[in-house]
Protein backbone atom coordinates (compact mmCIF):
# COMPACT_ATOMS: atom_id res chain seq x y z
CA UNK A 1 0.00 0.00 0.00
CA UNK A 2 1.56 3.32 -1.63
CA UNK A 3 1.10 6.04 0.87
CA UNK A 4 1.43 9.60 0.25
CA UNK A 5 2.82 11.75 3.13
CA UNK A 6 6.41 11.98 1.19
CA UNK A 7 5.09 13.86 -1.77
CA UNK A 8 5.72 17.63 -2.06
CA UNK A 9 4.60 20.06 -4.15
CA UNK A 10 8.13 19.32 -6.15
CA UNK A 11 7.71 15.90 -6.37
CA UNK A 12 4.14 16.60 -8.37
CA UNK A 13 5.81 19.58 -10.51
CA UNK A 14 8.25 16.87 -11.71
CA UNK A 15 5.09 14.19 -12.72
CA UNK A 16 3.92 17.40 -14.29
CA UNK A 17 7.10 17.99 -16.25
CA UNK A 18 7.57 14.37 -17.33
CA UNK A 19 3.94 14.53 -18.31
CA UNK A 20 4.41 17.44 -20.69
CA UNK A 21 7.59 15.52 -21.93
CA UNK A 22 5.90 12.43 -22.60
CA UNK A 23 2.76 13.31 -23.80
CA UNK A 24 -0.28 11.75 -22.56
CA UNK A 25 -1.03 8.20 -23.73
CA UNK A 26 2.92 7.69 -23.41
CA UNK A 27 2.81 8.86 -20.04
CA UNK A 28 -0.11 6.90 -19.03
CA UNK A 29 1.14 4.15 -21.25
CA UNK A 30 4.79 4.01 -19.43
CA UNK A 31 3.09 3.30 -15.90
CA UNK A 32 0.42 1.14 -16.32
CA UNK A 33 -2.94 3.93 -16.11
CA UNK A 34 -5.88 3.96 -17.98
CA UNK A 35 -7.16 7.46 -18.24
CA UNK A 36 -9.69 8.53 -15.29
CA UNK A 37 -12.76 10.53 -15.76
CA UNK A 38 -12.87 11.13 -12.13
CA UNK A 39 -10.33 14.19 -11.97
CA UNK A 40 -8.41 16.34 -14.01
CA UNK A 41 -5.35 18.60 -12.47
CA UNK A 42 -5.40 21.61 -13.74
CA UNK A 43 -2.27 23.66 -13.69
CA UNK A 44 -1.38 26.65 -16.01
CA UNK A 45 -4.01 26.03 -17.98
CA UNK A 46 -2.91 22.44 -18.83
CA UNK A 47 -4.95 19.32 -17.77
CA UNK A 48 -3.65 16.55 -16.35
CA UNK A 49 -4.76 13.02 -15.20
CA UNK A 50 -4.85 13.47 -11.81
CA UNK A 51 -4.22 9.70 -10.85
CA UNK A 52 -1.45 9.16 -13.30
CA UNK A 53 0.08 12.82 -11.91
CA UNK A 54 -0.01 11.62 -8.02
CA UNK A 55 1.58 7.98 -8.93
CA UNK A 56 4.35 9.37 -10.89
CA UNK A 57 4.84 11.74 -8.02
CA UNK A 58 5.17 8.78 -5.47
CA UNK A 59 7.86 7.64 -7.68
CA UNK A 60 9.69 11.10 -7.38
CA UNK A 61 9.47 11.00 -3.58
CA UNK A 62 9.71 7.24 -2.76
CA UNK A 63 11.26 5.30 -5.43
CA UNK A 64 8.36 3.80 -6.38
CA UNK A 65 5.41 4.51 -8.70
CA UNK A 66 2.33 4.03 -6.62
CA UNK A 67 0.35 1.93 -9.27
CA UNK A 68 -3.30 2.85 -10.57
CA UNK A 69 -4.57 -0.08 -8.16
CA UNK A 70 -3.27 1.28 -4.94
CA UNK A 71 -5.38 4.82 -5.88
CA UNK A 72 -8.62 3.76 -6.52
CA UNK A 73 -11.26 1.83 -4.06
CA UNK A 74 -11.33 4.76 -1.36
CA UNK A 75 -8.35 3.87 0.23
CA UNK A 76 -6.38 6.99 -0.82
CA UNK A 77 -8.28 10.15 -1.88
CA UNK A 78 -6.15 11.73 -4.79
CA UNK A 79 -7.90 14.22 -5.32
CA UNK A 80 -7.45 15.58 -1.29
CA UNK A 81 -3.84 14.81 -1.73
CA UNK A 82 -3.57 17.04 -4.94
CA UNK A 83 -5.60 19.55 -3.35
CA UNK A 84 -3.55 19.83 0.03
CA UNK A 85 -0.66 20.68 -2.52
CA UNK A 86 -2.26 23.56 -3.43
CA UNK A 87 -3.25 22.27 -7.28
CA UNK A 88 -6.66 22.90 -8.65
CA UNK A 89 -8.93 19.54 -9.75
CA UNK A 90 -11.39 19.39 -12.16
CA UNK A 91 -14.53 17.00 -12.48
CA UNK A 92 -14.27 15.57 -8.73
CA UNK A 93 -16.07 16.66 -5.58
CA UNK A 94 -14.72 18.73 -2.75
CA UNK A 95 -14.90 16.03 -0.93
CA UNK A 96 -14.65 12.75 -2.32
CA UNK A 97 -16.46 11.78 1.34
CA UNK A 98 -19.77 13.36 0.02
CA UNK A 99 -19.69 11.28 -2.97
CA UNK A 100 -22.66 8.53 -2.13
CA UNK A 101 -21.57 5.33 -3.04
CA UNK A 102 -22.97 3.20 -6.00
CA UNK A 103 -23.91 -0.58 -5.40
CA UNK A 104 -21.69 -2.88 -7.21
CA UNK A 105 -22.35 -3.81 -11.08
CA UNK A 106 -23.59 -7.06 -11.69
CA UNK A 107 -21.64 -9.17 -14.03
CA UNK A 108 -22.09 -9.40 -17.51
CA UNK A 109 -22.25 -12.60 -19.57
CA UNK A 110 -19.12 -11.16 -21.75
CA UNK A 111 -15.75 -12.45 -20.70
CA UNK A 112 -13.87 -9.92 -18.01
CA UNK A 113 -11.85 -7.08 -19.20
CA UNK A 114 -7.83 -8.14 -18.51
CA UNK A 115 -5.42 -5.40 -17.16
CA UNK A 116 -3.28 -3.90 -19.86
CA UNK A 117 -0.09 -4.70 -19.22
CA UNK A 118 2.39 -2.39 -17.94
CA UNK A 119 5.32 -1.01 -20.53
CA UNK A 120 8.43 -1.06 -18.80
CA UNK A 121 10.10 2.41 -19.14
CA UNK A 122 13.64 3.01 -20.09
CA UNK A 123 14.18 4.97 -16.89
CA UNK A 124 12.08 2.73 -14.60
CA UNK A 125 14.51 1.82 -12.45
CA UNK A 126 14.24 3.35 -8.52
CA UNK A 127 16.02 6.62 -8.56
CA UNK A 128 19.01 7.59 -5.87
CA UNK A 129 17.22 9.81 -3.69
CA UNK A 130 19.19 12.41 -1.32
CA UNK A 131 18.90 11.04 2.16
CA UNK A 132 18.88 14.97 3.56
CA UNK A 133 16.62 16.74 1.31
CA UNK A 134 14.57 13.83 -0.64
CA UNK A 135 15.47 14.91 -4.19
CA UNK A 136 16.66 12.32 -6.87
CA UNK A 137 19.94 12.29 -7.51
CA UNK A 138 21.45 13.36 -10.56
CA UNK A 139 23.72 10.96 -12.17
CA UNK A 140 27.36 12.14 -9.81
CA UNK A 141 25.35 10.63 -7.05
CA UNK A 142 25.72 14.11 -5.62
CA UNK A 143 23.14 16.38 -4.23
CA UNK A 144 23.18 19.73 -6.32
CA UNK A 145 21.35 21.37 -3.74
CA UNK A 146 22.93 19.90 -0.53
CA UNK A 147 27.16 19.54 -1.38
């Protein structure tokens, strides 16, 4: 179970950068998201998957990219998360809280939709973080901001 109390405001300004890099479907592509009608980040003027944004941003601050799994079923509220960071989202409650629940769908007769599988990244591998200030590492293995 990812959990969140690592990420910064940096950490989801970096998902945002690697999100403009990438591009959408390669971003959500790269870690395994679908995209989420439940909340869209909006940050100068740009919209973001919200989900996609906050599991990259684990990744900046643990290591780790929390995976689409370990944000949905009300365990962690992304949308709160994003929101205590000071970023604006779009399409989702105030509080996800208020949101009344819906009863679970009953099967269909049609064979079960199968997880798309997740595209290894180039880069995926966990990133040296700096054990003072939490920032990756660049490739010295010397903190630009603490040496």
């Amino acid at each position: 179970m990812a959990t969140f109390s690592a990420v910064t405001r940096q950490h989801i300004l970096k998902a945002l950068a690697e999100y403009d890099d990438r591009g959408k479907d390669a971003f959500l592509g790269v870690y395994g998201f679908q995209a989420s009608p439940a909340g869209t980040l909006v940050h100068e003027d740009k919209v973001y998957d919200a989900k996609a944004v906050l599991g990259v941003a684990h990744r900046y601050a643990t290591g780790r990219v929390a995976m689409a799994e370990e944000l949905e079923g009300g365990k962690v509220d992304p949308v709160a998360i994003l929101r205590k960071h000071g970023f604006e989202v779009a399409g989702a409650p105030k509080s996800s809280a208020a949101t009344p629940k819906r009863a679970p769908r009953t099967p269909r007769a049609a064979a079960p939709k199968a997880a798309p599988a997740r595209r290894p990244a180039p880069e995926d591998r966990p990133l040296a973080i700096c054990p003072t200030c939490f920032t990756a590492l660049p490739a010295t293995g010397v903190c630009d901001e603490c040496a």
